[in-house]
C-alpha atoms as a PDB file:
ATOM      1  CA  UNK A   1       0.000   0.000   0.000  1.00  0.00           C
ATOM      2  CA  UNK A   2       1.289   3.463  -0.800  1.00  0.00           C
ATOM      3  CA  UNK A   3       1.963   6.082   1.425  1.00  0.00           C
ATOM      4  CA  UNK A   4      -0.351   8.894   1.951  1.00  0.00           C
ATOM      5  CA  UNK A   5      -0.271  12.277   0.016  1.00  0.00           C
ATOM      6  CA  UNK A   6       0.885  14.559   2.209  1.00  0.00           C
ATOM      7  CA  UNK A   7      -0.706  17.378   0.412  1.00  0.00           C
ATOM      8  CA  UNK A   8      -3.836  15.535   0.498  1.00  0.00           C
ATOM      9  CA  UNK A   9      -3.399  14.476   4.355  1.00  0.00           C
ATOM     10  CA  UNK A  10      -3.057  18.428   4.479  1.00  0.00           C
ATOM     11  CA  UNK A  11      -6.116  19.861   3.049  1.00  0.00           C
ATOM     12  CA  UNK A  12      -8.187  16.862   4.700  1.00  0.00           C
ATOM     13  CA  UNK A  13      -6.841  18.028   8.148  1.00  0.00           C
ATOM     14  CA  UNK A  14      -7.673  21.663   7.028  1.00  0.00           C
ATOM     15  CA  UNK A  15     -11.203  20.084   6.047  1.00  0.00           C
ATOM     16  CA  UNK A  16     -11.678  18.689   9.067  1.00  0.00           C
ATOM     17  CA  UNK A  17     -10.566  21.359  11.351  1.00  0.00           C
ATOM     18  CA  UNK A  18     -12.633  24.373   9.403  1.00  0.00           C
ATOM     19  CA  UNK A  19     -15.629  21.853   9.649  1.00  0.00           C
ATOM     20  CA  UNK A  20     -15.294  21.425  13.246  1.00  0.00           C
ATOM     21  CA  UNK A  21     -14.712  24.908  13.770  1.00  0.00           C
ATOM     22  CA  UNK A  22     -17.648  25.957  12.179  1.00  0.00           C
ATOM     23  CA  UNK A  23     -19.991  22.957  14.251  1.00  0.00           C
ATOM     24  CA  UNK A  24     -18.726  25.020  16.803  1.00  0.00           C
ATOM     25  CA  UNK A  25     -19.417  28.116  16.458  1.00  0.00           C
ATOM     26  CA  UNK A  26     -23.242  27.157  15.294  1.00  0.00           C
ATOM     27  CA  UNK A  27     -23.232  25.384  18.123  1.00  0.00           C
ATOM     28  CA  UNK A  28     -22.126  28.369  20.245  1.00  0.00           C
ATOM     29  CA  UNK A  29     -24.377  30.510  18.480  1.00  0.00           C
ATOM     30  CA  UNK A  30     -27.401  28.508  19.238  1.00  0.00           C
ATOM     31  CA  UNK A  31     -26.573  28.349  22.880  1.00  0.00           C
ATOM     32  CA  UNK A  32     -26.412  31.883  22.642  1.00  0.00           C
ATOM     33  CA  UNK A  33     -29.852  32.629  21.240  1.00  0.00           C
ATOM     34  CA  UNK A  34     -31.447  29.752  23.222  1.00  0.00           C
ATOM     35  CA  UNK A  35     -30.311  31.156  26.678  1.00  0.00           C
ATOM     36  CA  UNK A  36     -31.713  34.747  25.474  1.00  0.00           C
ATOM     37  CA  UNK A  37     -34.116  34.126  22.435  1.00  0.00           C
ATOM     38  CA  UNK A  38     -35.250  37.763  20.655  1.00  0.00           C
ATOM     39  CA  UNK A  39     -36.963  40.145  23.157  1.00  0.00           C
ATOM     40  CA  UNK A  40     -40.330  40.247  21.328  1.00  0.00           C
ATOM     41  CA  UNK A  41     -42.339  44.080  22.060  1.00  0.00           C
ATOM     42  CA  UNK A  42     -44.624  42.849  24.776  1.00  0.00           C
ATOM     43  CA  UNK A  43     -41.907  40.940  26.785  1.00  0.00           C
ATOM     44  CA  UNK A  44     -39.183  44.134  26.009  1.00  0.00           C
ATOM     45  CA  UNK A  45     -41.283  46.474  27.358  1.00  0.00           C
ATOM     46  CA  UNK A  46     -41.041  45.387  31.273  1.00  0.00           C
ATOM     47  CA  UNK A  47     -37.928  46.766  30.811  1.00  0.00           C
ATOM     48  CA  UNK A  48     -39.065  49.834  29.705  1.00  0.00           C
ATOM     49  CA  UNK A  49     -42.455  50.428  31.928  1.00  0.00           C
ATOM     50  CA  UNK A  50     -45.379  52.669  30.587  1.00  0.00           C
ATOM     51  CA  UNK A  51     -48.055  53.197  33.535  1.00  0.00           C
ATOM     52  CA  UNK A  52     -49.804  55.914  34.835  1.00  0.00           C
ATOM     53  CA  UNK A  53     -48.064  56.396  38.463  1.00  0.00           C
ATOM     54  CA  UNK A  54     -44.708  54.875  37.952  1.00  0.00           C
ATOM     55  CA  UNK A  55     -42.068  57.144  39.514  1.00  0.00           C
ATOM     56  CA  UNK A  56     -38.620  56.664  39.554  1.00  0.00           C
ATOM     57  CA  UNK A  57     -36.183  58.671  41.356  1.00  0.00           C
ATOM     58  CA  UNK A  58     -32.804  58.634  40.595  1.00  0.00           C
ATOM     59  CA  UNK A  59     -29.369  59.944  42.600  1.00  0.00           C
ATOM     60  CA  UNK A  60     -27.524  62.341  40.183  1.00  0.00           C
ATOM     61  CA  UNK A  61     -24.053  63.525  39.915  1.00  0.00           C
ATOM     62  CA  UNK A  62     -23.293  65.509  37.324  1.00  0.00           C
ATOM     63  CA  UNK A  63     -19.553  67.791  36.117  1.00  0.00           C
ATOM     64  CA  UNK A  64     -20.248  70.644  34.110  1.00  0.00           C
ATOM     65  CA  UNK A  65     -17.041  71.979  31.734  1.00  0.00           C
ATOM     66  CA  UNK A  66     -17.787  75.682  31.069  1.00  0.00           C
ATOM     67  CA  UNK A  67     -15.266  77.772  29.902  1.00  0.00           C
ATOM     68  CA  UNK A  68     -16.948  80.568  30.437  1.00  0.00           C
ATOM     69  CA  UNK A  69     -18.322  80.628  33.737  1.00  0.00           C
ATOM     70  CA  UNK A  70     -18.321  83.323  36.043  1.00  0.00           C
ATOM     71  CA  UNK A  71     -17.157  81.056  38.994  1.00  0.00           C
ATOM     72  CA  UNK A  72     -14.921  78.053  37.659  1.00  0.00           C
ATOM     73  CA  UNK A  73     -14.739  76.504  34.641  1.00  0.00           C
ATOM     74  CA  UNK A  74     -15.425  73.288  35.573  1.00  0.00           C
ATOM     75  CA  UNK A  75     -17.737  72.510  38.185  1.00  0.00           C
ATOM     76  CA  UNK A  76     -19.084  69.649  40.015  1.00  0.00           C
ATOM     77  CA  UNK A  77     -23.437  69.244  40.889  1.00  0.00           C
ATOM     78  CA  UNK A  78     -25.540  67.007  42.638  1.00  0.00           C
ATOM     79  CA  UNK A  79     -28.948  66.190  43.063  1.00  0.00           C
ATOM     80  CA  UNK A  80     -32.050  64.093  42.822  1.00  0.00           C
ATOM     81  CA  UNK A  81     -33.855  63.989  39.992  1.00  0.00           C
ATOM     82  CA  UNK A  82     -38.080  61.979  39.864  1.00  0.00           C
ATOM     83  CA  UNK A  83     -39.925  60.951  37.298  1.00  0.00           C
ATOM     84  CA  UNK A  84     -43.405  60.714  37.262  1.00  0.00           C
ATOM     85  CA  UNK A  85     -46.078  59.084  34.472  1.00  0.00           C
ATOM     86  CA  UNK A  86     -49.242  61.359  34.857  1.00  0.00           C
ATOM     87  CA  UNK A  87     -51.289  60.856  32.203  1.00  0.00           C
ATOM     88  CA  UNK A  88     -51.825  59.978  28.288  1.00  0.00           C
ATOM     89  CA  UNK A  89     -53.166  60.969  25.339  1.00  0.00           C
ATOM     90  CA  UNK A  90     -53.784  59.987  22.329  1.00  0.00           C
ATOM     91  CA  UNK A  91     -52.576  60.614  18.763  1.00  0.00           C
ATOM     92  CA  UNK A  92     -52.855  59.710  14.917  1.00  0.00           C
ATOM     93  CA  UNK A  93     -50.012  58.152  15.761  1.00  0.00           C
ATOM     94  CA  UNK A  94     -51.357  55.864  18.754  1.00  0.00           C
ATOM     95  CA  UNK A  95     -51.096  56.491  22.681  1.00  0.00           C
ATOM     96  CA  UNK A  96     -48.472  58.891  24.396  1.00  0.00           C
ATOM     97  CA  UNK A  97     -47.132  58.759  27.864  1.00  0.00           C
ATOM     98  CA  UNK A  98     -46.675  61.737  29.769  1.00  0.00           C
ATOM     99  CA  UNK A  99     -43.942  61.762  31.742  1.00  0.00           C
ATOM    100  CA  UNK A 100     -43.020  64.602  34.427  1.00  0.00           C
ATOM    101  CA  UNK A 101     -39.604  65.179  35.106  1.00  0.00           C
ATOM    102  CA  UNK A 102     -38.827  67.160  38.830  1.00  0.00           C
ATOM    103  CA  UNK A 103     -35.547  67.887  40.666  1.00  0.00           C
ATOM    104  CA  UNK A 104     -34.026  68.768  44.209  1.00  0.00           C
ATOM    105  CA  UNK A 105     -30.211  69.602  45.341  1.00  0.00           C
ATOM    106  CA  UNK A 106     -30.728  67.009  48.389  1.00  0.00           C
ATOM    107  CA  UNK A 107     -33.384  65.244  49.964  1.00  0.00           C
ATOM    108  CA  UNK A 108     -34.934  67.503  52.147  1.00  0.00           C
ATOM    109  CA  UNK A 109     -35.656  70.159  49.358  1.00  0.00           C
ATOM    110  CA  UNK A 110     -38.706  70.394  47.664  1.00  0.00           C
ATOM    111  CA  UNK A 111     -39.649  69.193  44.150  1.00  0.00           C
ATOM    112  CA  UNK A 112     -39.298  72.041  41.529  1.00  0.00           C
ATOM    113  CA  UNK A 113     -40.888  70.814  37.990  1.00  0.00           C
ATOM    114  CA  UNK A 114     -38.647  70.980  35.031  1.00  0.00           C
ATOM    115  CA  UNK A 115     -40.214  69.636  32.341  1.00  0.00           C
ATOM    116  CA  UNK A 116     -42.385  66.807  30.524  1.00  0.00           C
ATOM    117  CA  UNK A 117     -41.099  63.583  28.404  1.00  0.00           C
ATOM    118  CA  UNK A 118     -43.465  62.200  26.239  1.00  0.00           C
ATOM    119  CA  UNK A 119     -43.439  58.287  25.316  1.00  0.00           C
ATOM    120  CA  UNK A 120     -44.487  55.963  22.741  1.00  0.00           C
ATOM    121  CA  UNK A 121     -44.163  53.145  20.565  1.00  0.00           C
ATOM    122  CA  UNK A 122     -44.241  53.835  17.250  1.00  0.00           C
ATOM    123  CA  UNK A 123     -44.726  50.295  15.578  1.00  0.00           C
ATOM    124  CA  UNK A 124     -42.300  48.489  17.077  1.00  0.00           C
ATOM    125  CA  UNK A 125     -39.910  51.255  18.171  1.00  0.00           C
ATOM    126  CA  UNK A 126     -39.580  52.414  21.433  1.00  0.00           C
ATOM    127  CA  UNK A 127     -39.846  56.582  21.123  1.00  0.00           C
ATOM    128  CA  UNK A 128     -38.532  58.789  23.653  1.00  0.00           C
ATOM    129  CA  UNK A 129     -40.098  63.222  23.310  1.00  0.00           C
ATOM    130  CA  UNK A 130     -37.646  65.399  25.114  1.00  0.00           C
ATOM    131  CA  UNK A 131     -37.298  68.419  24.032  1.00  0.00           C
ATOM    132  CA  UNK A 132     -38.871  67.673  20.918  1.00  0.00           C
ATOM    133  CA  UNK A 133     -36.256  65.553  20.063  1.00  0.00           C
ATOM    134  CA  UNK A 134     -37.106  62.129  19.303  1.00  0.00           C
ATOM    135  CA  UNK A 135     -35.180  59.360  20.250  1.00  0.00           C
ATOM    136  CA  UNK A 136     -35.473  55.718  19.461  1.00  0.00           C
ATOM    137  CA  UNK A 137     -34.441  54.058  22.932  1.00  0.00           C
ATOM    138  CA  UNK A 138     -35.275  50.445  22.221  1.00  0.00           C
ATOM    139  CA  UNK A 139     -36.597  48.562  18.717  1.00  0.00           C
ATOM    140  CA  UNK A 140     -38.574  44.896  18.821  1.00  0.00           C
ATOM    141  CA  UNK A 141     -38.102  42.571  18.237  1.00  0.00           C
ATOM    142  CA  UNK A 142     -34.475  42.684  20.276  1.00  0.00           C
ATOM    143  CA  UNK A 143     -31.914  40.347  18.871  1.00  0.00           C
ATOM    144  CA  UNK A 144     -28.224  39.867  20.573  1.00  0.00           C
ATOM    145  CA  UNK A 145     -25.761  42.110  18.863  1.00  0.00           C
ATOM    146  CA  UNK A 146     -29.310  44.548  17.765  1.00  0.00           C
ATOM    147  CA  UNK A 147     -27.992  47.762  16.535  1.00  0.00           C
ATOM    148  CA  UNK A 148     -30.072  50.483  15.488  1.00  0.00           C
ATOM    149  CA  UNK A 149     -30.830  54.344  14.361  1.00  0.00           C
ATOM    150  CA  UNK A 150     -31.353  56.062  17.528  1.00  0.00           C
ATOM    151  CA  UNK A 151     -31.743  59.879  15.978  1.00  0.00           C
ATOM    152  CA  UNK A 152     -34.033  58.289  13.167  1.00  0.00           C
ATOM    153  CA  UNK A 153     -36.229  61.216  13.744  1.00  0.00           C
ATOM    154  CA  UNK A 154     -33.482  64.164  13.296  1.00  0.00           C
ATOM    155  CA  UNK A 155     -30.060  65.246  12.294  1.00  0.00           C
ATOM    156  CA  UNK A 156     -27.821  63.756  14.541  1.00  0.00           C
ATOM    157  CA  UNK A 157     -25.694  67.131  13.914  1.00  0.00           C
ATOM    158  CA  UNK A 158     -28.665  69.092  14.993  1.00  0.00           C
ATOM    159  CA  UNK A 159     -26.729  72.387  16.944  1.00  0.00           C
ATOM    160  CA  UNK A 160     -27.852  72.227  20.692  1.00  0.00           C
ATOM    161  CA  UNK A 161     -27.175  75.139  23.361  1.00  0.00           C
ATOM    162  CA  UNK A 162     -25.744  72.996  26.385  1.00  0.00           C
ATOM    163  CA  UNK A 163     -24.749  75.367  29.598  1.00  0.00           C
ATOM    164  CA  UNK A 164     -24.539  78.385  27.445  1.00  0.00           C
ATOM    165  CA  UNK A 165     -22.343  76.080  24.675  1.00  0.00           C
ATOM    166  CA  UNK A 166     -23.413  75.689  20.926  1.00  0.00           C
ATOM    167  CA  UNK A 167     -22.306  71.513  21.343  1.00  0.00           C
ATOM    168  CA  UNK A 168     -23.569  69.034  18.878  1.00  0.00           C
ATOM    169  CA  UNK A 169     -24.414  66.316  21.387  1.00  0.00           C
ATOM    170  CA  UNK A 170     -25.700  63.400  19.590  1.00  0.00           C
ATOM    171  CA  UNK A 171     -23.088  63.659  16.653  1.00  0.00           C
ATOM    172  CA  UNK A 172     -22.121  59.674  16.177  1.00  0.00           C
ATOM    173  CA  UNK A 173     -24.404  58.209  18.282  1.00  0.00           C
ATOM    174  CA  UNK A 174     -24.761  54.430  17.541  1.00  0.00           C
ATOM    175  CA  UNK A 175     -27.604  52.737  19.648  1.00  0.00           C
ATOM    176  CA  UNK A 176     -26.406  48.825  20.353  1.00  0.00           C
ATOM    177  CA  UNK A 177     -27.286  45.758  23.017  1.00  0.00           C
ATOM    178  CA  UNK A 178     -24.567  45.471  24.984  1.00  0.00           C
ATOM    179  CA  UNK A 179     -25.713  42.433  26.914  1.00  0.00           C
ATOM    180  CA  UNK A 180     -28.973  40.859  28.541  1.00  0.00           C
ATOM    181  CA  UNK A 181     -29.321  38.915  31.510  1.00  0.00           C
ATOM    182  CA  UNK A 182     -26.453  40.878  33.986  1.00  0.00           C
ATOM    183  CA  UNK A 183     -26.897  41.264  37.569  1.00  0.00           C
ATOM    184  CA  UNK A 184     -25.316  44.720  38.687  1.00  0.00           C
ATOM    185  CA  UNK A 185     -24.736  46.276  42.121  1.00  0.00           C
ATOM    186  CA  UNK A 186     -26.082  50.440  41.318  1.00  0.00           C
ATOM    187  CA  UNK A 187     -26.144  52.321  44.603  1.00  0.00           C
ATOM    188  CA  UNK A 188     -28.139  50.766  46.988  1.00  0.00           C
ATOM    189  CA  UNK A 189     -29.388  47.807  44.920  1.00  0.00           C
ATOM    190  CA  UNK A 190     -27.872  44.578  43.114  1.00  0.00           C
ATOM    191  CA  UNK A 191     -30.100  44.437  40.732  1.00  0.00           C
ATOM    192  CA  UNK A 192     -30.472  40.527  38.700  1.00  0.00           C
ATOM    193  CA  UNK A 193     -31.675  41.065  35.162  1.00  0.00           C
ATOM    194  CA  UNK A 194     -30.206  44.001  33.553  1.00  0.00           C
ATOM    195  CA  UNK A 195     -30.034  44.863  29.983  1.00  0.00           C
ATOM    196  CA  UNK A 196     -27.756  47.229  28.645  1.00  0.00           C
ATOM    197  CA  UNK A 197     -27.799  49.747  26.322  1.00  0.00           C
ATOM    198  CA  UNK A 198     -24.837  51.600  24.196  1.00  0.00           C
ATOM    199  CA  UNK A 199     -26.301  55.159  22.765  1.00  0.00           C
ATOM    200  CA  UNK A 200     -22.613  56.255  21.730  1.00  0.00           C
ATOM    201  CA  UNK A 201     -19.359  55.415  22.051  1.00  0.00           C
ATOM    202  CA  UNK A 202     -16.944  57.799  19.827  1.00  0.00           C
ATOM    203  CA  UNK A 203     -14.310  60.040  20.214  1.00  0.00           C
ATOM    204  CA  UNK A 204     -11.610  62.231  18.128  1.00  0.00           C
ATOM    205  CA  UNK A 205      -9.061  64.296  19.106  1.00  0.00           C
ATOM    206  CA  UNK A 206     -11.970  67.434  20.037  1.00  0.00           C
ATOM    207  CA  UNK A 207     -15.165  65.629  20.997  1.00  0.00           C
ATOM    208  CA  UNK A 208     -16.374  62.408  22.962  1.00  0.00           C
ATOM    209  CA  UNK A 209     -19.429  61.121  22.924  1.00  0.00           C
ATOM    210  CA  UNK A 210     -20.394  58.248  25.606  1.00  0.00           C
ATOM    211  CA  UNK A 211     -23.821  57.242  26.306  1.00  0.00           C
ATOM    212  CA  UNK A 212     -24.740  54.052  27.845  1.00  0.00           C
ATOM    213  CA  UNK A 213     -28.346  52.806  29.882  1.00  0.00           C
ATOM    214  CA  UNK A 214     -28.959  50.133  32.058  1.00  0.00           C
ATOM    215  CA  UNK A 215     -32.469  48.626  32.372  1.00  0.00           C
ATOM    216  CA  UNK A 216     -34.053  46.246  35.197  1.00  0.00           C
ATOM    217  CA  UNK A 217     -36.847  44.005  34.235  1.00  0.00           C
ATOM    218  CA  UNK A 218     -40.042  44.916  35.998  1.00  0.00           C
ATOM    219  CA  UNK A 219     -38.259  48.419  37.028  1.00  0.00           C
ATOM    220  CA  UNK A 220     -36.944  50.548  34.234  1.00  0.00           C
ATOM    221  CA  UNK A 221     -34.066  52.230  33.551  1.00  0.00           C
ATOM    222  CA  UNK A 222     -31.553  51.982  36.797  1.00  0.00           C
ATOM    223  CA  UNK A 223     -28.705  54.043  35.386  1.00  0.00           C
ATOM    224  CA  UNK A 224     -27.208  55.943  32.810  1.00  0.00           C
ATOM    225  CA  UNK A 225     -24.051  57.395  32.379  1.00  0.00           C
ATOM    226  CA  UNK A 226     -22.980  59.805  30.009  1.00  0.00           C
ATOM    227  CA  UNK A 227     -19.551  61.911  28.558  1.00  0.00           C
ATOM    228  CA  UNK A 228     -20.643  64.701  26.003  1.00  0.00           C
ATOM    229  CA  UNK A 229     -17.680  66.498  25.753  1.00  0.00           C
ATOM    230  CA  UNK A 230     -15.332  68.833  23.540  1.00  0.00           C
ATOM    231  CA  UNK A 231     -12.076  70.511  23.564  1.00  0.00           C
ATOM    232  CA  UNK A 232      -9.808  72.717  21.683  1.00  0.00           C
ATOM    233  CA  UNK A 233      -7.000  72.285  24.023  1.00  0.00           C
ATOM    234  CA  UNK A 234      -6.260  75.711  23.453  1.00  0.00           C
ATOM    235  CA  UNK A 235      -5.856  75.632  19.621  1.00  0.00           C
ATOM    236  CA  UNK A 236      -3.611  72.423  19.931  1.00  0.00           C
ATOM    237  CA  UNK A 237      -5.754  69.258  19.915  1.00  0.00           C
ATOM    238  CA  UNK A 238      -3.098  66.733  19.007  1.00  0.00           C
ATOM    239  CA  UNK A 239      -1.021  67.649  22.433  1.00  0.00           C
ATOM    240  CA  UNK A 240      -3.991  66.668  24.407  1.00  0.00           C
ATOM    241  CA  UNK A 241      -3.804  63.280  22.700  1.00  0.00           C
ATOM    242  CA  UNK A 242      -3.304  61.502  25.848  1.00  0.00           C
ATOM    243  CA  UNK A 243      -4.768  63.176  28.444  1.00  0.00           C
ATOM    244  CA  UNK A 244      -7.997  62.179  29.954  1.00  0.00           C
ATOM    245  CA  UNK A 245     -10.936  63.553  28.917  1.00  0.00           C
ATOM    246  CA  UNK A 246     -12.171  64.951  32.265  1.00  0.00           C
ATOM    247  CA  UNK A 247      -8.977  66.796  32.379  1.00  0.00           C
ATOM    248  CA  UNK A 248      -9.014  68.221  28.836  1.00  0.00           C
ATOM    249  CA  UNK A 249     -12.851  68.679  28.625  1.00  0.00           C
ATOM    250  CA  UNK A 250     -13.758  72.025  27.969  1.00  0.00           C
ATOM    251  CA  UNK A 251     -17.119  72.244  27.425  1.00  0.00           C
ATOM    252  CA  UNK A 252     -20.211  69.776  27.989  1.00  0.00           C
ATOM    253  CA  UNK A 253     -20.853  67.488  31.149  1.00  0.00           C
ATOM    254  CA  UNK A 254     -20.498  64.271  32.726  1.00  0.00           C
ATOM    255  CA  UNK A 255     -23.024  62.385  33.952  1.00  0.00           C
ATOM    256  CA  UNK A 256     -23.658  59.637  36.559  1.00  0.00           C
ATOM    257  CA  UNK A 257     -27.592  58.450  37.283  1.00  0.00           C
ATOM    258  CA  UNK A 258     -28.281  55.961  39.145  1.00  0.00           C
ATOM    259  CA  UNK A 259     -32.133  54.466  41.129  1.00  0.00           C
ATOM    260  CA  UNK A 260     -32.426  55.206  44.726  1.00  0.00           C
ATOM    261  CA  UNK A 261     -36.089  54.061  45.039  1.00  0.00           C
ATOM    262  CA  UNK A 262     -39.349  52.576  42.582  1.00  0.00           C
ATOM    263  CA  UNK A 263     -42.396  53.316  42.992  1.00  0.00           C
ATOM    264  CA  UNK A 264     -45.514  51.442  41.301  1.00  0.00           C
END
């Protein structure tokens, strides 16, 4: 009996190995989307809670980069910030939420209104009013990996004053699931099944744009954290190259948002 080809023993092995590889990864795949099948509307949505009298109130610390300040240019807030579903109405569109947005410096302050949030599904998108800006928070059905058009309903370049700054603030958003399924410890709460949501995640050598969500079955959103930033570094971006952004920013905010307490 002759011996074997080795150029044939060669591309059988390479056969064999690219077959198994891709078994696999099908096989991983499958797991993947059998542990957390597509989040259909009705079941997505108890992430995303639309009742008249939910309130959420969240813990908020927030730093605020403005260069032109009368006190400093950078400057550090807290606060408390509630949310409040009131009422609905109705449009050609279908049914809007109305939600109430109040804030306080510390606990023992009173409520102050500051303004109203309107939400929706439009089809099977998930539609965020502030400001009349529309955002597209979630789409249905949810897939792992999902990645959408969050600013579907306006120029993502659209000019925005922020602190007495002309910033373009949603300038390369790109709205992603991060992950499903997460238990995370936020303030006073570990909370067990937590979706997570990437709104932006870009930067160049004069802006950064960071937005991310997290969302609690049966509760809402839990936390959100966000970088809107630029900087000129006085007319020399490229020398700032490695500095942090929270040193270099000089204009835009930080934020940090986080539940203190549900109510239903």
């Amino acid at each position: 009996m002759g011996a074997d080809n080795p150029r044939t023993m060669n591309r059988s092995w390479w056969l064999l190995s690219g077959g198994f590889l891709l078994l696999v990864i099908a096989f991983w795949q499958c797991q993947s989307e059998a542990e957390f099948p597509p989040l259909e509307q009705e079941d997505g949505l108890d992430f995303m809670p639309m009742e008249i009298g939910c309130t959420w109130i969240y813990r908020v610390d927030s730093v605020i980069y403005d260069p032109l300040g009368s006190s400093q240019p950078i400057d550090t807030v807290s606060g408390y910030l509630k949310e409040v579903i009131t009422d609905t109405f109705s449009t050609p569109a279908g049914l809007t939420y109305v939600l109430d947005r109040y804030g306080r410096q510390d606990s023992l302050s009173p409520w102050a209104y500051q303004k109203t949030i309107g939400l929706s599904l439009d089809n099977d998108r998930y539609l965020w009013n502030e400001d009349n800006l529309i955002l597209v928070k979630c789409v249905f059905p949810l897939y792992n990996g999902s990645s959408w058009d969050g600013t579907a309903f306006f120029d993502p370049l659209t000019t925005i004053p922020i602190y007495g700054e002309s910033m373009q603030p949603f300038k390369s958003w790109d709205f992603r699931l991060l992950a499903r399924g997460e238990s995370h410890e936020i303030g006073p709460y570990n909370w067990p099944d937590v979706m997570r949501i990437q709104q932006a995640d870009d930067e160049n050598l004069i802006e950064r744009r960071y937005s991310q969500e997290w969302y609690q079955r049966g509760i809402g959103l839990v936390r959100r954290h966000m970088m809107i930033l630029d900087t000129q570094c006085d007319g020399n971006p490229s020398a700032c190259a490695g500095i942090p952004w929270e040193e270099k920013g000089e204009k835009g905010y930080i934020l940090d948002q986080w539940l203190v307490e549900y109510i239903k």
